[in-house]
Structure formats: C-alpha cells, structure tokens
C-alpha atoms as a PDB file:
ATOM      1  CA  UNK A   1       3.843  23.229 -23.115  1.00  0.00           C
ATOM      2  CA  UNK A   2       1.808  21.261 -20.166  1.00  0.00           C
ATOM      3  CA  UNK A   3       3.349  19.294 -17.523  1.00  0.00           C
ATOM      4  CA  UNK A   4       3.306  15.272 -18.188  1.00  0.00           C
ATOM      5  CA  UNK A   5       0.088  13.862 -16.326  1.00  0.00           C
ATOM      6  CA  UNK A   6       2.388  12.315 -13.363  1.00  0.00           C
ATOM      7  CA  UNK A   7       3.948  15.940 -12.776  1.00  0.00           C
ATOM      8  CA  UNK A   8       0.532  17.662 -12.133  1.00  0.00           C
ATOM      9  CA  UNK A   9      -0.738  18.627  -8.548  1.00  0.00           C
ATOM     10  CA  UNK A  10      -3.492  16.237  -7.728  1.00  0.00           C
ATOM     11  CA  UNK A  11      -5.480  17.757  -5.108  1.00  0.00           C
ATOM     12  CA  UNK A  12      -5.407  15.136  -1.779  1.00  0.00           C
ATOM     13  CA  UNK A  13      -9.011  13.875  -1.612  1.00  0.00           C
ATOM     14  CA  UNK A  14     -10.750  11.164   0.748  1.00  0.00           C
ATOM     15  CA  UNK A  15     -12.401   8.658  -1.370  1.00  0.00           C
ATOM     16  CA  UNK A  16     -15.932   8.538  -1.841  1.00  0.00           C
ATOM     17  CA  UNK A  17     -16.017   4.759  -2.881  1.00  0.00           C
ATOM     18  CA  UNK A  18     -16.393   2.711   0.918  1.00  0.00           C
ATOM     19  CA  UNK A  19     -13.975  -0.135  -0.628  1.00  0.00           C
ATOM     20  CA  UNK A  20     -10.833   2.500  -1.578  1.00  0.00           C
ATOM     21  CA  UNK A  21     -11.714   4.510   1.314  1.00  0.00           C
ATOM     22  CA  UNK A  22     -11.312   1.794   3.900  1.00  0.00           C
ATOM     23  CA  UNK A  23      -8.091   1.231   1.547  1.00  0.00           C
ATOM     24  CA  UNK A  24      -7.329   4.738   2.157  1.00  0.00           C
ATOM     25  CA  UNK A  25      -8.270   4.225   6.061  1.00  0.00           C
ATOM     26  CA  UNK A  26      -5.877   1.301   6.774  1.00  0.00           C
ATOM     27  CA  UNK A  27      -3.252   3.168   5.273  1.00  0.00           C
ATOM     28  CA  UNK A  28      -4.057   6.274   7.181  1.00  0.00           C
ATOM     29  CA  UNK A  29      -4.091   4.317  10.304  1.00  0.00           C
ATOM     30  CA  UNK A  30      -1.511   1.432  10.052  1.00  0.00           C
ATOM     31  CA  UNK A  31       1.177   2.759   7.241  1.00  0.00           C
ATOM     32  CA  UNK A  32       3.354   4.156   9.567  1.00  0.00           C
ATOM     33  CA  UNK A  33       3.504   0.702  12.104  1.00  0.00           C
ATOM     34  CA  UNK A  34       3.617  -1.431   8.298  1.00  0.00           C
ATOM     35  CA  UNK A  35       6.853   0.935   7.477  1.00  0.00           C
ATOM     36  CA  UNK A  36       8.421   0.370  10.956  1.00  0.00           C
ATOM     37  CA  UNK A  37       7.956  -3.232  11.119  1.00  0.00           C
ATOM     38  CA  UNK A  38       9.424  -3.274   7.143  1.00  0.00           C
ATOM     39  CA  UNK A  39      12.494  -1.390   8.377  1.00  0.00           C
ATOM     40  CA  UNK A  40      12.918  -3.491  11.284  1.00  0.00           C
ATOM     41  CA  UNK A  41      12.729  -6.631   9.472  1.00  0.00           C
ATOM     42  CA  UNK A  42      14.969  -5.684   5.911  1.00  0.00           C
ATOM     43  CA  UNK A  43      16.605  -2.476   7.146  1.00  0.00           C
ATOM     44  CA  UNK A  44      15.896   1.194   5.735  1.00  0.00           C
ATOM     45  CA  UNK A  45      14.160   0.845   2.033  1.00  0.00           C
ATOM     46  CA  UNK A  46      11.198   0.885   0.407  1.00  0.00           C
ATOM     47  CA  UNK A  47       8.634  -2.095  -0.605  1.00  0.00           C
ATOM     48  CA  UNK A  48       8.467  -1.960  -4.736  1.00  0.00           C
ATOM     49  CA  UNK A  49       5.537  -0.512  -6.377  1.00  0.00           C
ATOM     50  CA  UNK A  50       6.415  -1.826  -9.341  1.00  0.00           C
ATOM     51  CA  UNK A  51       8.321  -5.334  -8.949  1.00  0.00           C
ATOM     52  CA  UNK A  52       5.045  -6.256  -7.186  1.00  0.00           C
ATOM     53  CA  UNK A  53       2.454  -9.118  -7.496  1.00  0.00           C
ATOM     54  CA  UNK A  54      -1.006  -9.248  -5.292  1.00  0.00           C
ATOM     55  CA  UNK A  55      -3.290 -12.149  -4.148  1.00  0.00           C
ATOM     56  CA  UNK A  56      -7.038 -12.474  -2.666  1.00  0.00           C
ATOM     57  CA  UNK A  57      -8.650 -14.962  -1.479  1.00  0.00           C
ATOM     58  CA  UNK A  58     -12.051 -15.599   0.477  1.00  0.00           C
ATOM     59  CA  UNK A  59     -11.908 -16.994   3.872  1.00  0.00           C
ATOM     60  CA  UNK A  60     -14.873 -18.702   5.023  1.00  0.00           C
ATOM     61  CA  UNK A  61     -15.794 -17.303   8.387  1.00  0.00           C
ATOM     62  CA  UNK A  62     -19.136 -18.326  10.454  1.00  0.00           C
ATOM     63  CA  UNK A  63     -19.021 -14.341  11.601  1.00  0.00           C
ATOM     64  CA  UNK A  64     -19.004 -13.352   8.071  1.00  0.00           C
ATOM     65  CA  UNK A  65     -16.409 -14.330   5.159  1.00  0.00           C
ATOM     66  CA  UNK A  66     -13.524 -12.503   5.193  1.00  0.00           C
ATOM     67  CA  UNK A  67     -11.214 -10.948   2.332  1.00  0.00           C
ATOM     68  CA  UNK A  68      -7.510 -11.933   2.680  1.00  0.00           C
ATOM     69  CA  UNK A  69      -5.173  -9.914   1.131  1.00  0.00           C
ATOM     70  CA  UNK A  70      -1.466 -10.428   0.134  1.00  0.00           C
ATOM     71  CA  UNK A  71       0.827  -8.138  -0.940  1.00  0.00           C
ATOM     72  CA  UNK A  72       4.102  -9.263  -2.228  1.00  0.00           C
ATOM     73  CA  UNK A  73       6.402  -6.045  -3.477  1.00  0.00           C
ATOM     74  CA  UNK A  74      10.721  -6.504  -3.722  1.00  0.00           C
ATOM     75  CA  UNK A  75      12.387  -4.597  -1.179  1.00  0.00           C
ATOM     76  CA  UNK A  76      14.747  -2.020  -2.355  1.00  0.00           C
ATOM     77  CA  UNK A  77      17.327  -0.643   0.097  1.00  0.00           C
ATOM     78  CA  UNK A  78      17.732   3.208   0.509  1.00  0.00           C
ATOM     79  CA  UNK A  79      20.759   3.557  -1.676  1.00  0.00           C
ATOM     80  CA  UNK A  80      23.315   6.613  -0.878  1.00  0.00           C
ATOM     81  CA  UNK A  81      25.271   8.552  -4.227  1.00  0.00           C
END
C-alpha cells in the first residue's frame, strides 16, 4: 500500500523556471523578516494557506512596469491542547 501523494518525500529543488525561482528567492531571502513582522503585528500564528485570496495588478512605471502583488491569507493563532 503507497503513501498518499502529500505524504511522499519530495526532494527540495531550486526552480528552474526564472518567475517561481525569484518566487522561491524572495522567500529564501525575506520569509523570515515577513514572519517576524506577522508575529509582531497579530501575535504568534500562522497566515492561512487555505482561507486565502490573491491580487495582481500592473503598475505603470517610466523605469519599467512593475508587478504588484497582494496576498491576503486569515491569520490563525498558534493554538495550545
């Protein structure tokens, strides 16, 4: 009997596509400054996955239009049992 797809070892890869990899890259550099400033602002939880709507949007730029992004997930509190 095989594992459910979710339960199986994905090997942790760099992406090869320049769009998800700069995806990958902000989240590399800035994920752990996005967490502490989510913390600081709502307290210890996490920032649903799931519950979780996204928005983008061109913004004219003379340098070059620019891609804003918006990412609007429900915070859920660390719970204790």
């Amino acid at each position: 009997m095989g594992l459910p797809q979710f339960f199986v070892h994905q090997p942790a890869t760099v992406p090869t596509d320049p769009l998800i990899y700069r995806w990958y890259e902000i989240v590399s550099v800035y994920g752990s400054t996005i967490k502490e400033l989510i913390h600081e602002e709502f307290g210890d939880g996490i920032m649903s996955a799931i519950d979780f709507s996204m928005d983008i949007q061109r913004e004219p730029d003379p340098k070059g239009d620019r891609v804003n992004v918006v990412l609007s997930g429900k915070f859920l509190p660390y719970k204790t049992y």
